[in-house]
N, C-alpha and C. Protein backbone atom coordinates (compact mmCIF):
# COMPACT_ATOMS: atom_id res chain seq x y z
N UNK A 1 -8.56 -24.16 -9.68
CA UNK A 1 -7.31 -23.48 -10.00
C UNK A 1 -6.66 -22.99 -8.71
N UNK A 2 -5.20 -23.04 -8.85
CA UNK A 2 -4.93 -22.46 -7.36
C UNK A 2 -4.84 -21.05 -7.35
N UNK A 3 -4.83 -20.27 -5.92
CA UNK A 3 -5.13 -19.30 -5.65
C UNK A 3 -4.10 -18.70 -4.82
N UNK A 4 -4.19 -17.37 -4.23
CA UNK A 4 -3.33 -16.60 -3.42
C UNK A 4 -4.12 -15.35 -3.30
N UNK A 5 -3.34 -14.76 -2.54
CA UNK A 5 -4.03 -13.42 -1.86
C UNK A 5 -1.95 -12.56 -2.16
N UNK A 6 -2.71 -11.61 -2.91
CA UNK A 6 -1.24 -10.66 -3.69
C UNK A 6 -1.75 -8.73 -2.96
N UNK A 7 -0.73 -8.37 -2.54
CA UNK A 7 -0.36 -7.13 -2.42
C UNK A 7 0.73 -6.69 -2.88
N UNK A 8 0.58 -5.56 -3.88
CA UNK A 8 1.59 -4.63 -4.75
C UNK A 8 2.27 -3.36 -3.87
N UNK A 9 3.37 -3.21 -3.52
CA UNK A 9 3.55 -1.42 -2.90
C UNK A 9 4.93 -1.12 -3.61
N UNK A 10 4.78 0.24 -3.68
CA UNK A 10 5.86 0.96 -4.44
C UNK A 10 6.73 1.14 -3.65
N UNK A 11 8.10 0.91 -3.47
CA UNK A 11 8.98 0.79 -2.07
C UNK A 11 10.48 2.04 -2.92
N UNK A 12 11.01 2.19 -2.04
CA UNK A 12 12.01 3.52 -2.50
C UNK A 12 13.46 2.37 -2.45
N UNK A 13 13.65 1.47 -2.23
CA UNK A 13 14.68 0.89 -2.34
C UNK A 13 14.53 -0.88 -2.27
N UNK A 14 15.03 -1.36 -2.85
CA UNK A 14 15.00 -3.02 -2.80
C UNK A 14 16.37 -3.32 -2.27
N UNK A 15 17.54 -2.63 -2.60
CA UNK A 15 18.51 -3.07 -1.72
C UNK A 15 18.54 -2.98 -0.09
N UNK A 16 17.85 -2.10 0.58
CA UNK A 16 17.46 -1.80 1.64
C UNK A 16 16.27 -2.66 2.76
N UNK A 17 15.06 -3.07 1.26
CA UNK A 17 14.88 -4.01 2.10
C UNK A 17 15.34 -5.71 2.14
N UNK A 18 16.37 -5.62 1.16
CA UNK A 18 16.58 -7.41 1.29
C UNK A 18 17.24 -8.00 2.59
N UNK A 19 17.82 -6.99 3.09
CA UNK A 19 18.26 -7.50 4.14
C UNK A 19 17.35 -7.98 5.64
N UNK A 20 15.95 -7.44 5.27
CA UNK A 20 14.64 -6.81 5.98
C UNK A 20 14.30 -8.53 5.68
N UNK A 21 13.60 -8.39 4.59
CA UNK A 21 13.28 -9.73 4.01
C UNK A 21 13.90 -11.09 4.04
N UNK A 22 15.33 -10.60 4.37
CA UNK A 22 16.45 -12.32 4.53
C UNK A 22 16.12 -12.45 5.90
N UNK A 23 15.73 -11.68 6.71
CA UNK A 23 15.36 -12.53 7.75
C UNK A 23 14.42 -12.85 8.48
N UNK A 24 13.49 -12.81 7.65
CA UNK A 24 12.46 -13.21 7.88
C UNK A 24 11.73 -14.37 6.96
N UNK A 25 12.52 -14.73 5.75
CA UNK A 25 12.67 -15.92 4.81
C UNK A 25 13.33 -17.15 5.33
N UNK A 26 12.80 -18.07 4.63
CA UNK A 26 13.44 -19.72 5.00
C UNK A 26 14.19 -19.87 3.58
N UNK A 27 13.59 -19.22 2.88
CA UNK A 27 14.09 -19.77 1.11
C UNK A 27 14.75 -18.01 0.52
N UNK A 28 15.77 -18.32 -0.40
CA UNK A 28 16.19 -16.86 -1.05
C UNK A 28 17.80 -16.61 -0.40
N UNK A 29 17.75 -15.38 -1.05
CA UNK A 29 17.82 -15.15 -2.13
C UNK A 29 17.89 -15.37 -3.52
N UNK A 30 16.77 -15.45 -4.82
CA UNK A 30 17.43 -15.90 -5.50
C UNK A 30 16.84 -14.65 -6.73
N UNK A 31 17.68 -14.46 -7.58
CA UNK A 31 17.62 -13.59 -8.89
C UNK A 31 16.96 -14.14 -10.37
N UNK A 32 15.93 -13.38 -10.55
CA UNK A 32 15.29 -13.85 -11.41
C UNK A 32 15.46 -12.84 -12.80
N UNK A 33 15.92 -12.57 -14.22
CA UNK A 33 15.05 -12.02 -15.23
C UNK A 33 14.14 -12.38 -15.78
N UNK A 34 12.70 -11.61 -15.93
CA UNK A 34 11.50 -11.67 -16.20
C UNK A 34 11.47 -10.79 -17.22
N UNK A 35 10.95 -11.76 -18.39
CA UNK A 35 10.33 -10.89 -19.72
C UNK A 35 8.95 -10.89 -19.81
N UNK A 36 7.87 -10.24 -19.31
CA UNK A 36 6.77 -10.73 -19.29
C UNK A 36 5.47 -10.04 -20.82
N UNK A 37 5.20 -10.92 -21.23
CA UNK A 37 4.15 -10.22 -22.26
C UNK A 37 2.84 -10.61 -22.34
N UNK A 38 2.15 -9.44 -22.51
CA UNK A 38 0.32 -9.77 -22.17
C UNK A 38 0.00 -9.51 -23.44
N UNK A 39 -1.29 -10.58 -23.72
CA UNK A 39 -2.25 -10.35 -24.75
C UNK A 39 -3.18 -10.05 -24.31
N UNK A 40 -3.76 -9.66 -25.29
CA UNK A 40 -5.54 -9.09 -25.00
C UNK A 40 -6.11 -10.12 -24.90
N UNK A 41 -6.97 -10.56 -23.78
CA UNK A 41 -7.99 -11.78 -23.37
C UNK A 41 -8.77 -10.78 -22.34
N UNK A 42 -10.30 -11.16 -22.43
CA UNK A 42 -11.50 -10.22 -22.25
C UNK A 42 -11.77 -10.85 -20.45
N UNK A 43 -11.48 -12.15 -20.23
CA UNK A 43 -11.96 -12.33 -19.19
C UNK A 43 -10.47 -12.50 -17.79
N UNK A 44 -9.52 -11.89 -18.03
CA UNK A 44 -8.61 -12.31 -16.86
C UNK A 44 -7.56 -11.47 -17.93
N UNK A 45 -6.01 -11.97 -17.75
CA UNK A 45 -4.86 -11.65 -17.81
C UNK A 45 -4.22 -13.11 -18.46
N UNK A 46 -3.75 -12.42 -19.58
CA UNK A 46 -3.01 -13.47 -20.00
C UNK A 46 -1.50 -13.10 -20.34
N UNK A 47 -0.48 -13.74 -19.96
CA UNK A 47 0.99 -13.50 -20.03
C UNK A 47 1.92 -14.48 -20.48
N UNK A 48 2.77 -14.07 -21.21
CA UNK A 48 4.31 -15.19 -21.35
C UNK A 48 5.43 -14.53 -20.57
N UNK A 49 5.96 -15.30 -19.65
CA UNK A 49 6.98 -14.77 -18.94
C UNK A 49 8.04 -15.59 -18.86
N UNK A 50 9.09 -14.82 -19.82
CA UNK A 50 10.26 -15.62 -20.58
C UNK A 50 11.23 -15.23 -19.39
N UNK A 51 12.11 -16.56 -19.19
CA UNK A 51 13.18 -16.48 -18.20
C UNK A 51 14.36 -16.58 -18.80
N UNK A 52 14.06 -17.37 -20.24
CA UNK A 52 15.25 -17.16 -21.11
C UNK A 52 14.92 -18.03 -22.67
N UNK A 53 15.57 -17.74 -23.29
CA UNK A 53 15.21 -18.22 -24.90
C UNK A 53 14.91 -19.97 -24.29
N UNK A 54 14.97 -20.69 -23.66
CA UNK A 54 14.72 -21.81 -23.66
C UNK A 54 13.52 -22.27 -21.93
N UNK A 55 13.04 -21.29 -21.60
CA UNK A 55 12.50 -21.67 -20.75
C UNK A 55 11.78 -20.16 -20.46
N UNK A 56 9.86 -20.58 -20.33
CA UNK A 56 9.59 -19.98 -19.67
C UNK A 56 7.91 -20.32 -19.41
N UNK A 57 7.42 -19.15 -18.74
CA UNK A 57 5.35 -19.88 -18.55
C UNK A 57 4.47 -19.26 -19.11
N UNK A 58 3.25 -19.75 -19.43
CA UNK A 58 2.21 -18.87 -19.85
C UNK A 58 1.63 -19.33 -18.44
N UNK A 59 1.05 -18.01 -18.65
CA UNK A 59 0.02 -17.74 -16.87
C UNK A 59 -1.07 -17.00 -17.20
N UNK A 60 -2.15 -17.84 -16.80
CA UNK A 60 -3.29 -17.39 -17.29
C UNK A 60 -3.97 -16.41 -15.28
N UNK A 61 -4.22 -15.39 -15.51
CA UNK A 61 -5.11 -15.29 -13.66
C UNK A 61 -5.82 -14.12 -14.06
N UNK A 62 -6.93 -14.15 -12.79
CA UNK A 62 -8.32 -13.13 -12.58
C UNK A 62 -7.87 -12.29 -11.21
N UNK A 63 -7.84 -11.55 -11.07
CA UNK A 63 -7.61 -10.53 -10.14
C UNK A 63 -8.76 -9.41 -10.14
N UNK A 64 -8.94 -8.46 -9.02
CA UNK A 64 -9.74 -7.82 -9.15
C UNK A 64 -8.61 -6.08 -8.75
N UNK A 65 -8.60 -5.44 -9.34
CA UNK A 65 -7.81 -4.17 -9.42
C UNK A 65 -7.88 -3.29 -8.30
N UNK A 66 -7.56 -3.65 -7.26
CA UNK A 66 -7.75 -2.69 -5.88
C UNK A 66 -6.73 -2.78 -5.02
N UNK A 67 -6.51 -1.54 -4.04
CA UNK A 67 -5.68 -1.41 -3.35
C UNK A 67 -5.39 -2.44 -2.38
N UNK A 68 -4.85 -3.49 -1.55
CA UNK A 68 -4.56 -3.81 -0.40
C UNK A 68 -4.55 -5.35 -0.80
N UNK A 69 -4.38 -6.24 -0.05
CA UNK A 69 -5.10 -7.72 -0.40
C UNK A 69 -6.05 -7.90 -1.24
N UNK A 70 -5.87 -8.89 -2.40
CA UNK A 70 -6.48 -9.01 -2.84
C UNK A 70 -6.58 -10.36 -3.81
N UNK A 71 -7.60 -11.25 -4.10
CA UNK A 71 -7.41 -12.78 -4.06
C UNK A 71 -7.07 -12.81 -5.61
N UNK A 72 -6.39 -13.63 -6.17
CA UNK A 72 -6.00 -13.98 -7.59
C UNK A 72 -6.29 -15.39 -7.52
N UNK A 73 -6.64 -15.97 -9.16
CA UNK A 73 -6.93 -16.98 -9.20
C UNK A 73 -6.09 -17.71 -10.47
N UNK A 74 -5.11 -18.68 -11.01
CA UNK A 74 -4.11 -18.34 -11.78
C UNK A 74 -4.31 -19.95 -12.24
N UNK A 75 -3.47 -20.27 -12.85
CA UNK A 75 -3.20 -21.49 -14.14
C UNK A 75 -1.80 -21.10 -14.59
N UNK A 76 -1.00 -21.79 -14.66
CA UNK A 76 0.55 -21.80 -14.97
C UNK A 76 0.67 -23.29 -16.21
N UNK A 77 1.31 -22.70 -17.14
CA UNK A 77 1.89 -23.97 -17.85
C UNK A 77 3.13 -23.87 -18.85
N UNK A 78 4.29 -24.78 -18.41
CA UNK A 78 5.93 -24.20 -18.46
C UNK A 78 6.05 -23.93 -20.35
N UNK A 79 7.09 -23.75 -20.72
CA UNK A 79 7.39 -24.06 -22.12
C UNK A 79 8.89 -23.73 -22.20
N UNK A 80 9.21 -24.53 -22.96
CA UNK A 80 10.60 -24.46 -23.65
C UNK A 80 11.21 -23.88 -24.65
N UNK A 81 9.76 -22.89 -25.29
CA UNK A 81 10.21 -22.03 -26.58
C UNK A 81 9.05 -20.73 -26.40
N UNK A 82 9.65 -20.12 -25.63
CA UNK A 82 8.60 -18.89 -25.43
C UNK A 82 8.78 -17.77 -26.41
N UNK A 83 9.64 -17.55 -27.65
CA UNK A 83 10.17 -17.03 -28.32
C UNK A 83 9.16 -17.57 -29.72
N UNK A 84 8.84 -18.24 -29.91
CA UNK A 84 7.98 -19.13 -30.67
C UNK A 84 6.46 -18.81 -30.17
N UNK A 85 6.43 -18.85 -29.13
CA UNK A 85 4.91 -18.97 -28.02
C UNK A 85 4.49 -17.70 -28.32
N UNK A 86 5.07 -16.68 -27.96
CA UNK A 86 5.18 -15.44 -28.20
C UNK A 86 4.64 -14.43 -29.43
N UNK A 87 5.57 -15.33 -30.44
CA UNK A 87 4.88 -15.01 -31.93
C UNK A 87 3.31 -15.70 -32.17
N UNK A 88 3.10 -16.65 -31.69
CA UNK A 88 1.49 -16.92 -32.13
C UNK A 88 0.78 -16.41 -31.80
N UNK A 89 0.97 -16.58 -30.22
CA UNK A 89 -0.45 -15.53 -28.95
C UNK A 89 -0.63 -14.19 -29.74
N UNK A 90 0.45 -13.26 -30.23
CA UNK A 90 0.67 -12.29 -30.77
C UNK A 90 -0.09 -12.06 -31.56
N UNK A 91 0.10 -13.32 -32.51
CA UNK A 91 -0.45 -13.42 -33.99
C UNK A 91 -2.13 -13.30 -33.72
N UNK A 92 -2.15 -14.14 -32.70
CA UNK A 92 -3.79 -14.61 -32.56
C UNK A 92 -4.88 -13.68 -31.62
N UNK A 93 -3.65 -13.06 -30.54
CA UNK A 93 -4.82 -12.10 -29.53
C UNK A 93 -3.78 -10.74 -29.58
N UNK A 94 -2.90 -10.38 -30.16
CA UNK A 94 -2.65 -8.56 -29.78
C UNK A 94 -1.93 -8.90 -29.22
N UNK A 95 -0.61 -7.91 -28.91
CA UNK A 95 0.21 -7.64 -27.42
C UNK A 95 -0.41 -6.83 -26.76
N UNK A 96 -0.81 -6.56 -25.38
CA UNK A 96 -1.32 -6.02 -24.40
C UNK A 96 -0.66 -4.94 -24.61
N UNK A 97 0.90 -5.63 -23.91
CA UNK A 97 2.15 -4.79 -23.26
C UNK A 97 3.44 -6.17 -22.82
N UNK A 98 4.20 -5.41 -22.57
CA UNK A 98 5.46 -5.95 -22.42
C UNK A 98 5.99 -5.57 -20.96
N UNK A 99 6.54 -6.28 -19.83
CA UNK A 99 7.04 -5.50 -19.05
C UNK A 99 8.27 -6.36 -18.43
N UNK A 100 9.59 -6.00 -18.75
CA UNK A 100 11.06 -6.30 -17.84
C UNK A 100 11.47 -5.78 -16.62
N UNK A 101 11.53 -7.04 -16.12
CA UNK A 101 12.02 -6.70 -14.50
C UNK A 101 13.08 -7.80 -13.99
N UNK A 102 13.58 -6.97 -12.91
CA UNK A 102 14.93 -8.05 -11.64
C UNK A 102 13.96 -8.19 -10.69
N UNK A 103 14.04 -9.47 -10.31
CA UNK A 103 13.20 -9.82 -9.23
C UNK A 103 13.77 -10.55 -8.32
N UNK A 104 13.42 -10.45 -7.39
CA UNK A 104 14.72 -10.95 -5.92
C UNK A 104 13.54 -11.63 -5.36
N UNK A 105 13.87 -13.08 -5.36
CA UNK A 105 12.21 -13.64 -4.79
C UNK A 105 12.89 -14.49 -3.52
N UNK A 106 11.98 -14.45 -2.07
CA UNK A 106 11.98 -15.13 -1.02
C UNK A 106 11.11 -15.69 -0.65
N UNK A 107 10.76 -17.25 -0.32
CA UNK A 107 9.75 -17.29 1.13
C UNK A 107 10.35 -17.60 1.99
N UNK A 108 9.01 -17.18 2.62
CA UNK A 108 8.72 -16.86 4.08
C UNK A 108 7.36 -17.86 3.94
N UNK A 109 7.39 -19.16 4.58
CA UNK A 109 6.25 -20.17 5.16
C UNK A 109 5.55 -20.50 4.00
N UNK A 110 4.41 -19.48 3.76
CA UNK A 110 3.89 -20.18 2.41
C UNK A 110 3.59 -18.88 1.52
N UNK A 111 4.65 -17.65 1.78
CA UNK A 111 4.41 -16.43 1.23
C UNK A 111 5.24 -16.31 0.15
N UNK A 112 5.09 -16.00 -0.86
CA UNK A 112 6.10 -15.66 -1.99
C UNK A 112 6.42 -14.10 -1.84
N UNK A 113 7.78 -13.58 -1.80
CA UNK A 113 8.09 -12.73 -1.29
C UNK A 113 9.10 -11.93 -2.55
N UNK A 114 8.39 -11.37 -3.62
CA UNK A 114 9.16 -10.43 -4.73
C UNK A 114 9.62 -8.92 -4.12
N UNK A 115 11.37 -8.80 -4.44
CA UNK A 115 11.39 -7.60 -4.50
C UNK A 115 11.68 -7.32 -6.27
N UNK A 116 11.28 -6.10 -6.64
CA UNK A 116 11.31 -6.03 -8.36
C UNK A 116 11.70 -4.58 -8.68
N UNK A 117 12.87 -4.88 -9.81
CA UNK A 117 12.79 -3.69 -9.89
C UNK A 117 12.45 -3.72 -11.43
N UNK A 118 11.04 -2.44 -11.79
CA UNK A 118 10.98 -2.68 -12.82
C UNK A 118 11.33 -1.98 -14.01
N UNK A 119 11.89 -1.86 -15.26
CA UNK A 119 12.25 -1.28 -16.17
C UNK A 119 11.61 -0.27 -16.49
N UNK A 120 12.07 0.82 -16.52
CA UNK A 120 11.01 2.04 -16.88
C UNK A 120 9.97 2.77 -15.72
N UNK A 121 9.89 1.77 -14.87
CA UNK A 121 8.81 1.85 -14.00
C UNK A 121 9.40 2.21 -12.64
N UNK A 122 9.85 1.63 -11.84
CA UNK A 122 10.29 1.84 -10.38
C UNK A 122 10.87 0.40 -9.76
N UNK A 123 10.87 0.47 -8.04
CA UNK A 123 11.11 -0.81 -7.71
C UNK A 123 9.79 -0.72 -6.63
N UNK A 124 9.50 -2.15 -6.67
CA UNK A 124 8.19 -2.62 -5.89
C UNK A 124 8.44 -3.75 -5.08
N UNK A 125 7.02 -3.77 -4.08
CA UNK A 125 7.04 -5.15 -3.26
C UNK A 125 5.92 -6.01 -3.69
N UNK A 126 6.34 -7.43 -3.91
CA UNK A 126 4.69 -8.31 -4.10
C UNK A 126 4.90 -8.99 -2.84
N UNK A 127 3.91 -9.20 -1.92
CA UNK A 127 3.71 -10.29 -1.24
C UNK A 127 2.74 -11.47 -2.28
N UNK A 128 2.80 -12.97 -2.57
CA UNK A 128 1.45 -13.67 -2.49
C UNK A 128 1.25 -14.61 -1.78
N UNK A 129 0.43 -14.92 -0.78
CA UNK A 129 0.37 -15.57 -0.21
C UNK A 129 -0.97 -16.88 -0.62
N UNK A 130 -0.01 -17.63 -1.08
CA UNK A 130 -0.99 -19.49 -1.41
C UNK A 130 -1.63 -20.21 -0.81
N UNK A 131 -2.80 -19.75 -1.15
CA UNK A 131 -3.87 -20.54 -0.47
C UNK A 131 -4.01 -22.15 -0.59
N UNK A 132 -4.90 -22.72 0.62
CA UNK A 132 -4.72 -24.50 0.31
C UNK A 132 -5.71 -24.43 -0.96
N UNK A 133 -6.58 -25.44 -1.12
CA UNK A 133 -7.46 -25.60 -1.61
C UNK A 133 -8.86 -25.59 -0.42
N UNK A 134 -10.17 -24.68 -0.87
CA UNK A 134 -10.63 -24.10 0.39
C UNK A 134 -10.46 -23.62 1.00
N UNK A 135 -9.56 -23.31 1.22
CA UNK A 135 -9.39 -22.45 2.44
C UNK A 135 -9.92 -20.87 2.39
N UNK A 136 -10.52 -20.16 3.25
CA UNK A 136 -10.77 -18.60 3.32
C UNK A 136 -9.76 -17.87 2.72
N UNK A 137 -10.32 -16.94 1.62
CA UNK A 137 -9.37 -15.90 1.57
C UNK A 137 -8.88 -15.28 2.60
N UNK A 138 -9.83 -14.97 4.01
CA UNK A 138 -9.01 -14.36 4.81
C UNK A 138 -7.78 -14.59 5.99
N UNK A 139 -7.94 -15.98 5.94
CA UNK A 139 -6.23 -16.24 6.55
C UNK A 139 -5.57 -15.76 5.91
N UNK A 140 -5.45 -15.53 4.26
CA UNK A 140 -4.16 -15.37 3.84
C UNK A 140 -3.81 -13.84 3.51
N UNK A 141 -5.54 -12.94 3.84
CA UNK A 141 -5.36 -11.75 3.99
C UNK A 141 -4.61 -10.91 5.59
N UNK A 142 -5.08 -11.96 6.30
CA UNK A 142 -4.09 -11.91 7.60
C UNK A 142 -2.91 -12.14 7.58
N UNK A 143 -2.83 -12.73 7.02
CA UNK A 143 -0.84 -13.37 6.48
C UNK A 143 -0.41 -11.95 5.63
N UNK A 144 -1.08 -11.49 4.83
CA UNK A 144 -0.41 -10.61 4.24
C UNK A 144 -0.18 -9.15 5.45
N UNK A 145 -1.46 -9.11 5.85
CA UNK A 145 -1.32 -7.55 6.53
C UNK A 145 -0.40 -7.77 7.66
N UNK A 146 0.00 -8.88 8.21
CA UNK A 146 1.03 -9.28 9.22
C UNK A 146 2.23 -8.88 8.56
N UNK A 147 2.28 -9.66 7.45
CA UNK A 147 3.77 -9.47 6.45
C UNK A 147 4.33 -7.78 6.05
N UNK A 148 2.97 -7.06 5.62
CA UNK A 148 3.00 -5.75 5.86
C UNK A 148 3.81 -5.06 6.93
N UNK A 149 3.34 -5.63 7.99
CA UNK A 149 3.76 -4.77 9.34
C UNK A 149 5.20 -5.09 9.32
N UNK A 150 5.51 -6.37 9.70
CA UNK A 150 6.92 -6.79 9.69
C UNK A 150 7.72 -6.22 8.72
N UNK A 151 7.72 -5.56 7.43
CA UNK A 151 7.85 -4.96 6.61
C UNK A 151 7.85 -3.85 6.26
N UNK A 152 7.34 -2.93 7.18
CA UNK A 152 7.27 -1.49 6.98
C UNK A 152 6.38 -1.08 6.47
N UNK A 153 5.68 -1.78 5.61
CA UNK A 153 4.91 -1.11 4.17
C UNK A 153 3.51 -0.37 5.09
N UNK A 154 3.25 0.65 4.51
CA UNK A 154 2.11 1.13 4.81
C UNK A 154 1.13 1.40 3.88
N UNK A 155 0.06 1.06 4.32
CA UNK A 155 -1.08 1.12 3.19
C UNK A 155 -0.98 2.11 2.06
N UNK A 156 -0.39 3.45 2.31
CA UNK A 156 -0.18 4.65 1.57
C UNK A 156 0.51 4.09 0.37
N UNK A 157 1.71 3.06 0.17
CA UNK A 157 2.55 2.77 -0.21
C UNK A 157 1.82 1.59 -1.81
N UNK A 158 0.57 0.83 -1.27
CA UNK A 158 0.15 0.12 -2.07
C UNK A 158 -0.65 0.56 -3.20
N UNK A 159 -0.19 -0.43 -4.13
CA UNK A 159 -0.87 0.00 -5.81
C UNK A 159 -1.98 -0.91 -6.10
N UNK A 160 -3.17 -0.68 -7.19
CA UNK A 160 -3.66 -1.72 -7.00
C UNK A 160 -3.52 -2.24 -8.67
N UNK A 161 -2.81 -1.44 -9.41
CA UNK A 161 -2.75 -1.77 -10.84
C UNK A 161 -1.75 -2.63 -10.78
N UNK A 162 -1.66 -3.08 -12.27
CA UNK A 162 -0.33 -4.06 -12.59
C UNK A 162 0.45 -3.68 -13.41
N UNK A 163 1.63 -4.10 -13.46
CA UNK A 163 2.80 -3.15 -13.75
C UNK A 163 2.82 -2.87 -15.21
N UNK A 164 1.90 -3.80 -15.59
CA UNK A 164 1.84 -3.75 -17.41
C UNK A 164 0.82 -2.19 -17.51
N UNK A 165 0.06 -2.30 -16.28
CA UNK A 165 -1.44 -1.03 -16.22
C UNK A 165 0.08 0.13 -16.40
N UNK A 166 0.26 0.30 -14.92
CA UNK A 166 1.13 1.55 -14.76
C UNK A 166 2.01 1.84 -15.92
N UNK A 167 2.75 1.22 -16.72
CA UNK A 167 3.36 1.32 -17.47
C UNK A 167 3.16 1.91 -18.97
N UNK A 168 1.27 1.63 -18.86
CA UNK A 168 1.01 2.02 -20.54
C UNK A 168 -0.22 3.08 -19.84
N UNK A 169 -0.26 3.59 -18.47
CA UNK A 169 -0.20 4.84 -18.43
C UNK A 169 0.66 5.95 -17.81
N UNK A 170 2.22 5.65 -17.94
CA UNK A 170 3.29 6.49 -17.72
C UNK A 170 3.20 6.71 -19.38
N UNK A 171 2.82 6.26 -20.29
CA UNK A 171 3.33 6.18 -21.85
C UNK A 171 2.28 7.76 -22.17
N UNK A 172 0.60 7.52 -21.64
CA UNK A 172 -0.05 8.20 -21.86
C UNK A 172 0.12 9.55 -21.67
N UNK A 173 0.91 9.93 -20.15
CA UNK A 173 1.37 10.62 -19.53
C UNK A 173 2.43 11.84 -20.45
């Protein structure tokens, strides 16, 4: 399955840094809406992330919940009726959670570069950086903490939950 190395940080503005981020990108600006919904699955994360009534992915990935770099392991597969998709997974495993966001995505070489702002929640930074096949997680943990610097972000700044986590404990709150 392919892989990446992902860092989350809570940033105080996304308009502030796109201009940060355009130049240091080859690809971007481009605007994304993300409807994303998780079911309950015991061994990883499972999601539909609708881009619009006629297009969107189920994404299956394993992550491990910690602050800084950290390696994900993922499966993507497109669909044309996620509105439909939606109602079964539902039917068959629970909704997790739900989470809407604007996402301003760039790369930079082989980094996927999200700024997001999320509904209810705040605005954030994802770096992920895509690994070959084999290759060490830690080149691409070097790629990230480089991307960091160039970026401002300081460790203080990074989350290690996911936005569906934070979200259904702002609810608890």
């Amino acid at each position: 399955m392919p892989r990446n190395i992902e860092i989350k940080a809570r940033i105080q503005s996304v308009a502030a840094l796109v201009p940060v981020v355009a130049a240091l990108a080859q690809q971007g600006p481009v605007d994304i809406m993300q409807d994303d919904t998780f079911f309950d699955c015991p061994d990883g994360r499972l999601k539909l992330r609708a881009f619009s009534p006629e297009s969107g992915e189920l994404i299956f990935y394993q992550r491990a919940n910690q602050q800084g770099p950290r390696e994900s392991v993922y499966a993507i597969s497109p669909t044309t009726a996620p509105d439909s998709l939606r109602e079964v997974l539902t039917r068959a495993y629970g909704q997790g959670g739900r989470v809407r966001k604007h996402r301003v995505l760039f790369i930079a070489g082989r980094t996927r570069i999200h700024l997001d702002r999320v509904e209810d929640l705040g605005e954030f930074l994802e770096l992920e950086v895509v690994l070959q096949d084999g290759e060490a997680a830690e080149a691409g943990v070097a790629e990230a903490h480089a991307l960091m610097v160039q970026l401002g972000v300081q460790s203080s700044q990074l989350i290690e939950a996911a936005y569906v986590d934070l979200l259904a404990l702002r609810q608890l709150c």
